[in-house]
C-alpha atoms as a PDB file:
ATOM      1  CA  UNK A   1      51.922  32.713 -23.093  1.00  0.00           C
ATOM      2  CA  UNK A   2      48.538  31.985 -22.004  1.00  0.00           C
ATOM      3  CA  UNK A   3      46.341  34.632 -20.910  1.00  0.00           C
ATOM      4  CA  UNK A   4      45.428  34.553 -17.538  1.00  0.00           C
ATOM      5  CA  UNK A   5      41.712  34.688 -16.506  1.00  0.00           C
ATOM      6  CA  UNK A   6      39.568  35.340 -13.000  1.00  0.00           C
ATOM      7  CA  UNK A   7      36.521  33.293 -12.431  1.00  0.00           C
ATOM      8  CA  UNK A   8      33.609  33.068 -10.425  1.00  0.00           C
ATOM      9  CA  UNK A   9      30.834  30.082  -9.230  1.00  0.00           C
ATOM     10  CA  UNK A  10      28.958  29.638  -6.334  1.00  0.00           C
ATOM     11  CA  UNK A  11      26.149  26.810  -4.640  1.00  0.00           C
ATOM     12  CA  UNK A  12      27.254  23.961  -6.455  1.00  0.00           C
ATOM     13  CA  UNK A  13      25.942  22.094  -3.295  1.00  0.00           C
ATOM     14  CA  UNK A  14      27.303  18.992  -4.144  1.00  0.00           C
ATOM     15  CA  UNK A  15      26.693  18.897  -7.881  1.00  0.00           C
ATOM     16  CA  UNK A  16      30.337  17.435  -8.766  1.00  0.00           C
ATOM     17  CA  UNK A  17      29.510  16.493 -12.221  1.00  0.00           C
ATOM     18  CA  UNK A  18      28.515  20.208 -13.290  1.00  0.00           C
ATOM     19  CA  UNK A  19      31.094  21.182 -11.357  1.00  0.00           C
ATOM     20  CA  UNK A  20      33.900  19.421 -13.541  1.00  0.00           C
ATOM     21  CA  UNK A  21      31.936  19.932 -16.525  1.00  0.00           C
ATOM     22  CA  UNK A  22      31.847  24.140 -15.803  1.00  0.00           C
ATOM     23  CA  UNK A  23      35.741  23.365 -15.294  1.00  0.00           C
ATOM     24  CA  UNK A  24      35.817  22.173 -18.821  1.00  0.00           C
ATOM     25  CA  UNK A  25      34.033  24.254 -20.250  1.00  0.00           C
ATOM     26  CA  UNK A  26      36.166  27.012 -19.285  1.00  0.00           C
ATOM     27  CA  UNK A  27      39.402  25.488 -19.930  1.00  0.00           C
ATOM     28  CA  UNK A  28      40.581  26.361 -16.374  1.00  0.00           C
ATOM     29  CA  UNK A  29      44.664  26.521 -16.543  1.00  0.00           C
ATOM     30  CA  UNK A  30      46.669  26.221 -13.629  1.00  0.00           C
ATOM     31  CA  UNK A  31      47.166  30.067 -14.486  1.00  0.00           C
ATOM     32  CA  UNK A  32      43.804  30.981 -14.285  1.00  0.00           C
ATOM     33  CA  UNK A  33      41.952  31.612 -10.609  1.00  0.00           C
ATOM     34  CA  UNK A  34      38.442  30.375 -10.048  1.00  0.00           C
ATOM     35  CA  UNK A  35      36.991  31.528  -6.748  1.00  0.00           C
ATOM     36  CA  UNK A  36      33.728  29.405  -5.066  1.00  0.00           C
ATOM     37  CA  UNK A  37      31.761  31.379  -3.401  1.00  0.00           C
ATOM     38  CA  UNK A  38      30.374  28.856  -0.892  1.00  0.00           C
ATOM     39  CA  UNK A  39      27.709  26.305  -0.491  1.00  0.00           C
ATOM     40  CA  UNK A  40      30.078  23.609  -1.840  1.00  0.00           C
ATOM     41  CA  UNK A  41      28.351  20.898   0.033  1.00  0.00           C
ATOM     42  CA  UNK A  42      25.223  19.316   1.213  1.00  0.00           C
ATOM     43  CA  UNK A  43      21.992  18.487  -1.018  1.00  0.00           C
ATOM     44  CA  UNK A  44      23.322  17.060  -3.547  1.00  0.00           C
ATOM     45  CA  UNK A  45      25.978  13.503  -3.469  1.00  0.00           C
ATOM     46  CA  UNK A  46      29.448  14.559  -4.669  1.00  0.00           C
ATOM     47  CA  UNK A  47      30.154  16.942  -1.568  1.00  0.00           C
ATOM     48  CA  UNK A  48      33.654  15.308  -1.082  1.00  0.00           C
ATOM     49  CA  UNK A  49      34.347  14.728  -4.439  1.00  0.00           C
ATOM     50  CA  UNK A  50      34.235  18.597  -4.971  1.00  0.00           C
ATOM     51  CA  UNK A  51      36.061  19.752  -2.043  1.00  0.00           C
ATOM     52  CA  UNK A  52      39.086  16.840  -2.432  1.00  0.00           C
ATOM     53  CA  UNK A  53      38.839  18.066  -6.366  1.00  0.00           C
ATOM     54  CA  UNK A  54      39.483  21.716  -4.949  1.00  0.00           C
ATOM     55  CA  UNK A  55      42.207  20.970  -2.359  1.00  0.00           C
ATOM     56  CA  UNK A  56      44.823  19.879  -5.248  1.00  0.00           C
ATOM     57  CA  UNK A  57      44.061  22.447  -7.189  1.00  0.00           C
ATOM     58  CA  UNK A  58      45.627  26.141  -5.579  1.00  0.00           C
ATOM     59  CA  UNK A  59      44.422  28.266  -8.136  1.00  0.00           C
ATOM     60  CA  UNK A  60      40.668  27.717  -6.821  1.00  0.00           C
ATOM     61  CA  UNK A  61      40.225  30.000  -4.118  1.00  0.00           C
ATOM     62  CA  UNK A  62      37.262  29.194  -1.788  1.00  0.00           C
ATOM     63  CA  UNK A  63      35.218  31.024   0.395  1.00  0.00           C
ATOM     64  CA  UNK A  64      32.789  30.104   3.311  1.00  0.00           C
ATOM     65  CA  UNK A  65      28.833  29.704   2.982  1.00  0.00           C
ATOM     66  CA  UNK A  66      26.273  29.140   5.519  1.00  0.00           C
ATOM     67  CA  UNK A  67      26.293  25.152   4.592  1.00  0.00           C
ATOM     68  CA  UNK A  68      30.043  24.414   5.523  1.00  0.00           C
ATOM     69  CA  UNK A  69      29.503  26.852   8.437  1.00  0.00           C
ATOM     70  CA  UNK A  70      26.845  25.159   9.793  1.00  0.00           C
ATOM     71  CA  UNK A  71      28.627  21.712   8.838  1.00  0.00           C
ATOM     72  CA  UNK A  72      31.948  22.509  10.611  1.00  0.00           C
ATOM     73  CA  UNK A  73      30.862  21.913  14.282  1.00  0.00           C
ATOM     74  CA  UNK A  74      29.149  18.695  13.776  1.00  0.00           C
ATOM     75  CA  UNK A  75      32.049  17.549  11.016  1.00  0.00           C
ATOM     76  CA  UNK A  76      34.161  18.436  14.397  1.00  0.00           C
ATOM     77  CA  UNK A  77      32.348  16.397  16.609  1.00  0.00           C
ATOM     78  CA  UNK A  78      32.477  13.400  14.139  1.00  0.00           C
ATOM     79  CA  UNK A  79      35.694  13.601  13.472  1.00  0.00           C
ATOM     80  CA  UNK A  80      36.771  13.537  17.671  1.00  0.00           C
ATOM     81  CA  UNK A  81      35.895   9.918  18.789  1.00  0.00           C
ATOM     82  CA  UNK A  82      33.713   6.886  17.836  1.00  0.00           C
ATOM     83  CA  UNK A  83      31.438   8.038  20.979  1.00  0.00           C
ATOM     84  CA  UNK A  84      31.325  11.310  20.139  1.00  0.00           C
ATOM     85  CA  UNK A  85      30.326  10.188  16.186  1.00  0.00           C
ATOM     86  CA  UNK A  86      27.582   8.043  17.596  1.00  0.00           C
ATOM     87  CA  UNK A  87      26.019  11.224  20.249  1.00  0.00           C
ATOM     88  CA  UNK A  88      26.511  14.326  17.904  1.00  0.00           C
ATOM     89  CA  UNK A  89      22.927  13.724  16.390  1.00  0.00           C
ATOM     90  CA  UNK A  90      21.687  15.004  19.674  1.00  0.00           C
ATOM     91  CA  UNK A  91      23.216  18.098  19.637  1.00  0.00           C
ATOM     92  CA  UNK A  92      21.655  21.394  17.954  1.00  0.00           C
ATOM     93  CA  UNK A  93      23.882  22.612  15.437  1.00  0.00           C
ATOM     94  CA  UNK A  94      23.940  18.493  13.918  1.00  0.00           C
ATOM     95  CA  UNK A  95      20.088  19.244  13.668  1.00  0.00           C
ATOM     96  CA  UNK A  96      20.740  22.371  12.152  1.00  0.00           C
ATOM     97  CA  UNK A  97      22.796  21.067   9.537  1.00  0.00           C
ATOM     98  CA  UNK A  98      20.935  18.021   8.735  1.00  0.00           C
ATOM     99  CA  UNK A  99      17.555  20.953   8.475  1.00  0.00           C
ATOM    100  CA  UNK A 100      19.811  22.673   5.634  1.00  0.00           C
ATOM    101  CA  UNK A 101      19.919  18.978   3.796  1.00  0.00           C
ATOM    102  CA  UNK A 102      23.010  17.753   5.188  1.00  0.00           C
ATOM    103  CA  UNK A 103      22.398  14.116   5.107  1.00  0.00           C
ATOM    104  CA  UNK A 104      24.732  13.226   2.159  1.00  0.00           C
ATOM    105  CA  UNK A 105      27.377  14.705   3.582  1.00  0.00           C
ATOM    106  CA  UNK A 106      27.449  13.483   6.640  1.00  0.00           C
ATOM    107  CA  UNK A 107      27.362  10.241   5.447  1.00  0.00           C
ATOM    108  CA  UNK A 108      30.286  10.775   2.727  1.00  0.00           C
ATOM    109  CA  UNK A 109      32.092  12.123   5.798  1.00  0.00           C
ATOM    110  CA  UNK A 110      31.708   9.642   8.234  1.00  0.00           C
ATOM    111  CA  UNK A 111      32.712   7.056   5.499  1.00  0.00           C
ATOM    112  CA  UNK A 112      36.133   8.438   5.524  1.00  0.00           C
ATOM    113  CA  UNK A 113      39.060   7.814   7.643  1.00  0.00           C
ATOM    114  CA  UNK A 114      40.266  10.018  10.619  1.00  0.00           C
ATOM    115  CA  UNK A 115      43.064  11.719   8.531  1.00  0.00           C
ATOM    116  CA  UNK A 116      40.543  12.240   5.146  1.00  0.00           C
ATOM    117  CA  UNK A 117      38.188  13.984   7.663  1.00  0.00           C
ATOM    118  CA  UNK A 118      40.792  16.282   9.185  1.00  0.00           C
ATOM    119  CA  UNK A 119      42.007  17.153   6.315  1.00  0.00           C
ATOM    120  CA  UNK A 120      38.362  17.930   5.430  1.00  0.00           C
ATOM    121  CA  UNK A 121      38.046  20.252   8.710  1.00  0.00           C
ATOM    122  CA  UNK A 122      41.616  22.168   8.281  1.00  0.00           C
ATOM    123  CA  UNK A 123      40.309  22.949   4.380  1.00  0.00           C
ATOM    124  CA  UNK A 124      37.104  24.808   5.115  1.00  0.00           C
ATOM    125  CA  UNK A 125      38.597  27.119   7.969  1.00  0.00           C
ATOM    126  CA  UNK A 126      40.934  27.950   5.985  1.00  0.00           C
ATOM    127  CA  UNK A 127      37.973  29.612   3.923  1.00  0.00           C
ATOM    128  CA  UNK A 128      37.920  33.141   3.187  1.00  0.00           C
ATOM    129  CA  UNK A 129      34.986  35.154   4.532  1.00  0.00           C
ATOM    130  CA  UNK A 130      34.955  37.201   1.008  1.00  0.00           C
ATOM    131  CA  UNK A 131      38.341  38.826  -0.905  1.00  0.00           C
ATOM    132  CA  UNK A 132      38.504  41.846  -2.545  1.00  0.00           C
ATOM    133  CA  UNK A 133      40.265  42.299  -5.943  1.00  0.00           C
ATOM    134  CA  UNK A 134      40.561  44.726  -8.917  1.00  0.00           C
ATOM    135  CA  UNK A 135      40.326  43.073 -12.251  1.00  0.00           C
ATOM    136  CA  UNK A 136      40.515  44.224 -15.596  1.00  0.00           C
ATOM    137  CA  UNK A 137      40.360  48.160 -13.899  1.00  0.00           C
ATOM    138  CA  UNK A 138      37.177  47.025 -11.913  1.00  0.00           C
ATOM    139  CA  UNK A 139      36.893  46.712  -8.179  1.00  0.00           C
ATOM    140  CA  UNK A 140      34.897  43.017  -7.356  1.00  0.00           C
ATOM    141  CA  UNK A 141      33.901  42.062  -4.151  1.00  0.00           C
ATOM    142  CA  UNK A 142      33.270  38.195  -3.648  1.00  0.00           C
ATOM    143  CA  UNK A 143      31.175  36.884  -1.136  1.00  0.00           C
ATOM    144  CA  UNK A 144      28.806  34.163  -0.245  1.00  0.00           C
ATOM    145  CA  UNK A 145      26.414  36.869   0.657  1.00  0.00           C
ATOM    146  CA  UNK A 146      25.996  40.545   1.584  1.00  0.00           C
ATOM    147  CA  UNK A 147      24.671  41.603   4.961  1.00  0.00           C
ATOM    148  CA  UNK A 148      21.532  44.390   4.970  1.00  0.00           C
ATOM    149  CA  UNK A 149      22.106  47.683   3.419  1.00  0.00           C
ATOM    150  CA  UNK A 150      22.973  50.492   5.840  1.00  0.00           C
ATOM    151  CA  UNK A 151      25.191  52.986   3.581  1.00  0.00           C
ATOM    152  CA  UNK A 152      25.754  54.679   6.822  1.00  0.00           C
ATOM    153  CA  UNK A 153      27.987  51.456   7.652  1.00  0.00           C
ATOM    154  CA  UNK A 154      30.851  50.366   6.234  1.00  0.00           C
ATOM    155  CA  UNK A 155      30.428  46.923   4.824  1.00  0.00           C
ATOM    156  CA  UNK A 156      34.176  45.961   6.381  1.00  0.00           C
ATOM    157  CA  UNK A 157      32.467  46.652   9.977  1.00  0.00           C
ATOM    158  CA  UNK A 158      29.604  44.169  10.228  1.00  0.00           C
ATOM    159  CA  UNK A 159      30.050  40.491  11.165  1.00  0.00           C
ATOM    160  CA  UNK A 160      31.270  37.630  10.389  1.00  0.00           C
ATOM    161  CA  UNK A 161      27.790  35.865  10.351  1.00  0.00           C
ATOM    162  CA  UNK A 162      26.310  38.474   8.598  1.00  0.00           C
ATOM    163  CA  UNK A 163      28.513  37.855   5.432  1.00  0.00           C
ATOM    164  CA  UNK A 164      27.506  34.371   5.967  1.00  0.00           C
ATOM    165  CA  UNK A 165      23.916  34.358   6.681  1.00  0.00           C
ATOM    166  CA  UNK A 166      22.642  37.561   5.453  1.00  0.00           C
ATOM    167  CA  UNK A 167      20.342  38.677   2.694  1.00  0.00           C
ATOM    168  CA  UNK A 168      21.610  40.508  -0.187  1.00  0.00           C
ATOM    169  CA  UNK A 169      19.469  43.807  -1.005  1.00  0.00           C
ATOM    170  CA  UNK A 170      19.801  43.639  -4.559  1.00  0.00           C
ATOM    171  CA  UNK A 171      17.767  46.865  -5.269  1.00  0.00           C
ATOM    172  CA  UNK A 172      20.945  48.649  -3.773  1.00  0.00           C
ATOM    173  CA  UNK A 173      23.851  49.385  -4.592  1.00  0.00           C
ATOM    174  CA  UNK A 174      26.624  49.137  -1.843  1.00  0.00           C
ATOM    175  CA  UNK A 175      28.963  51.085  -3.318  1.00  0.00           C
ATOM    176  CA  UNK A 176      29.127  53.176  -6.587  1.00  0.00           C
ATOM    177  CA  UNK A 177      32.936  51.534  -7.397  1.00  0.00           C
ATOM    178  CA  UNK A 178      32.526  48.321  -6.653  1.00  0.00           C
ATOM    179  CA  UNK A 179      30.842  44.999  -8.275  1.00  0.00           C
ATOM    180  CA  UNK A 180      29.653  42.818  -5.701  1.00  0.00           C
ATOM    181  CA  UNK A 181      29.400  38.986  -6.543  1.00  0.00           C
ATOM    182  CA  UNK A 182      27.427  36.625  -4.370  1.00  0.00           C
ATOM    183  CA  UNK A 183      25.683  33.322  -4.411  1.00  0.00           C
ATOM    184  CA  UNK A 184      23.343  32.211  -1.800  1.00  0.00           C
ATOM    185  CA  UNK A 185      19.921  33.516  -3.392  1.00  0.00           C
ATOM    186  CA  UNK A 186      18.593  31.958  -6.096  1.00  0.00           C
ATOM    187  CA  UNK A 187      18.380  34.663  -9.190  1.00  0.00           C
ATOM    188  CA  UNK A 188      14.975  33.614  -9.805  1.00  0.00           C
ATOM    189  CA  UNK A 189      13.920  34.648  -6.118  1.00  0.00           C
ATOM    190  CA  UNK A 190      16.035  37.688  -6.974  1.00  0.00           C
ATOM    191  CA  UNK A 191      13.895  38.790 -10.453  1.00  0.00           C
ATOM    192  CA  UNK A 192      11.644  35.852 -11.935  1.00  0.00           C
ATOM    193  CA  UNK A 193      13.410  36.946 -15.264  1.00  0.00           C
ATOM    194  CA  UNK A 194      16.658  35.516 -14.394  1.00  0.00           C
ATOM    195  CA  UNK A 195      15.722  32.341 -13.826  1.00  0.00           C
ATOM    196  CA  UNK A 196      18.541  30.066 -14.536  1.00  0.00           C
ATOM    197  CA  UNK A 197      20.517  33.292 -15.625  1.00  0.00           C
ATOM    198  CA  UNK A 198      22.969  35.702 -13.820  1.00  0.00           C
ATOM    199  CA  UNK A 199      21.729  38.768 -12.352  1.00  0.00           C
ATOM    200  CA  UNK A 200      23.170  41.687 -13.016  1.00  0.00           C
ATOM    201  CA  UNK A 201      21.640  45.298 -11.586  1.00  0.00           C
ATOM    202  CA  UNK A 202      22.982  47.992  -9.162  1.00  0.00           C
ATOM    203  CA  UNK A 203      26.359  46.906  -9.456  1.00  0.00           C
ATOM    204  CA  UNK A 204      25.252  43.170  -8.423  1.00  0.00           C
ATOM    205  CA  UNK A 205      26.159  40.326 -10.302  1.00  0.00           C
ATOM    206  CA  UNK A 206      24.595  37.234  -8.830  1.00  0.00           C
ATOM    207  CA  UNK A 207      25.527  33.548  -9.616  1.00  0.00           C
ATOM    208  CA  UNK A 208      23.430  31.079  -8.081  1.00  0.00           C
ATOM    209  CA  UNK A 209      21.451  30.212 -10.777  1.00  0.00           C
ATOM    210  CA  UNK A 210      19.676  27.615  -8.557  1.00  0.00           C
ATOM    211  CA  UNK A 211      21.354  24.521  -9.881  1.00  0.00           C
ATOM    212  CA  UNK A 212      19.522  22.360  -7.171  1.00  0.00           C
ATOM    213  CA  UNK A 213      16.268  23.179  -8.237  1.00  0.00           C
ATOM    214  CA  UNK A 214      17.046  22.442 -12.008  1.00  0.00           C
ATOM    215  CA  UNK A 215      18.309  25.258 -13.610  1.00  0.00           C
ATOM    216  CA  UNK A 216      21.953  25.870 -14.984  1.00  0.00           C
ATOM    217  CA  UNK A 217      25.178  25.948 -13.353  1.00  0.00           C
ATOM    218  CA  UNK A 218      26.206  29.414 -13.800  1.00  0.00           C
ATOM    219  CA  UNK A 219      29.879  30.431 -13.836  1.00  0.00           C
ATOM    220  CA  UNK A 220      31.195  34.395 -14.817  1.00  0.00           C
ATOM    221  CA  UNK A 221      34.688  35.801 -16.100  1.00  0.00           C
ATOM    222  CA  UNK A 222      36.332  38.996 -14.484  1.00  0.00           C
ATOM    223  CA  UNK A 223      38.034  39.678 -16.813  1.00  0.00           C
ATOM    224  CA  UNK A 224      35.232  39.954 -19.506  1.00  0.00           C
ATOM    225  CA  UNK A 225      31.823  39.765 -17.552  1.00  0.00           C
ATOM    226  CA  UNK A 226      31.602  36.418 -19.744  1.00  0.00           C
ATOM    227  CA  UNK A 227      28.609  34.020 -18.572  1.00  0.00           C
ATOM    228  CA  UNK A 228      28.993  30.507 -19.001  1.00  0.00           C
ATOM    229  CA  UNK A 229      26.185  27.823 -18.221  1.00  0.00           C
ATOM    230  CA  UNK A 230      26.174  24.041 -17.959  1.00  0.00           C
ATOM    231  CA  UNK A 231      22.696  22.241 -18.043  1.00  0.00           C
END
């Protein structure tokens, strides 16, 4: 019987060739679980290719980053009318999006038909806002991101936006029995020494690697604390 493994990626931000390739190169089983910790789309071309990819495959477990947050309101407004398609570049939260490089995948979704781009829609709130799980006899936390360290508030209490928008404080640690894994910052804006590597300190483990700005697509095993990289 195969063994079954936990993984975790993060900002592959349209990247869908690195994305299959990091799929490969883990040999992911329908019995394994890969969670993505957000920032699936936008930058990069293949932003539908990765999320139709993910929505026939259950045993990849997504959850929500500030890119399909700030993509869902305007994907909304696309998807309600022909007149509403053609005005929703007026609105704020389409400039917002299309600020955070949006532009491929608004066109990739507009180019599909009205039941691709609900389908689209339903997928990405049905996004976790971060899971907790015990692995191996460790305690992980996944998230996009963390919000600012207070350890005189419990991290369950804060909002919704700040697990979406907020800024990890990696010289913290949030809590002494827990490994916290997030995406969203760059490792080499986290330590220049990680550049294109995962950062782990203070029971962090980081995983964007910064695949958009050339570095490695960075992908780690619960089970083992295994990296793997695609170039």
């Amino acid at each position: 019987m195969a063994i079954k493994m936990i993984y975790a990626i993060s900002d592959l931000h349209g990247c869908y060739e690195k994305y299959i390739k990091m799929l490969e190169k883990i040999n992911l089983s329908v019995s394994d679980t890969l969670y993505v910790l957000g920032d699936i789309i936008d930058r990069e071309s293949g932003s539908m290719d990765i999320l139709f990819d993910m929505m026939n495959r259950p045993n990849i477990k997504p959850i929500i980053g500030n890119h399909e947050s700030l993509a869902l309101g305007p994907m909304k407004n696309i998807a309600l009318s022909p007149a509403t398609a053609a005005t929703v570049q007026n609105t704020k939260a389409y400039k917002l999006w299309m600020l955070s490089d949006g532009e491929s995948t608004e066109r990739a979704f507009r180019a599909l038909n009205g039941e691709m781009q609900k389908k689209i829609i339903d997928y990405i709130e049905a996004f976790s806002i971060y899971d907790e799980i015990t692995v191996g006899g460790r305690n992980f936390h996944l998230s996009h991101t963390l919000p600012d360290y207070n350890p005189n508030k419990p991290i369950h209490d804060v909002s919704y936006l700040e697990f979406i928008y907020g800024q990890t404080d990696y010289k913290h640690s949030y809590a002494d029995d827990t490994l916290f894994v997030t995406g969203h910052t760059p490792t080499m804006l986290i330590d220049p020494a990680y550049k294109g590597k995962i950062y782990k300190k203070n029971n962090h483990i980081a995983i964007d690697c910064g695949l958009v700005f050339g570095n490695p697509l960075g992908c780690i095993c619960l089970d083992t604390l295994e990296e793997f990289y695609v170039e």
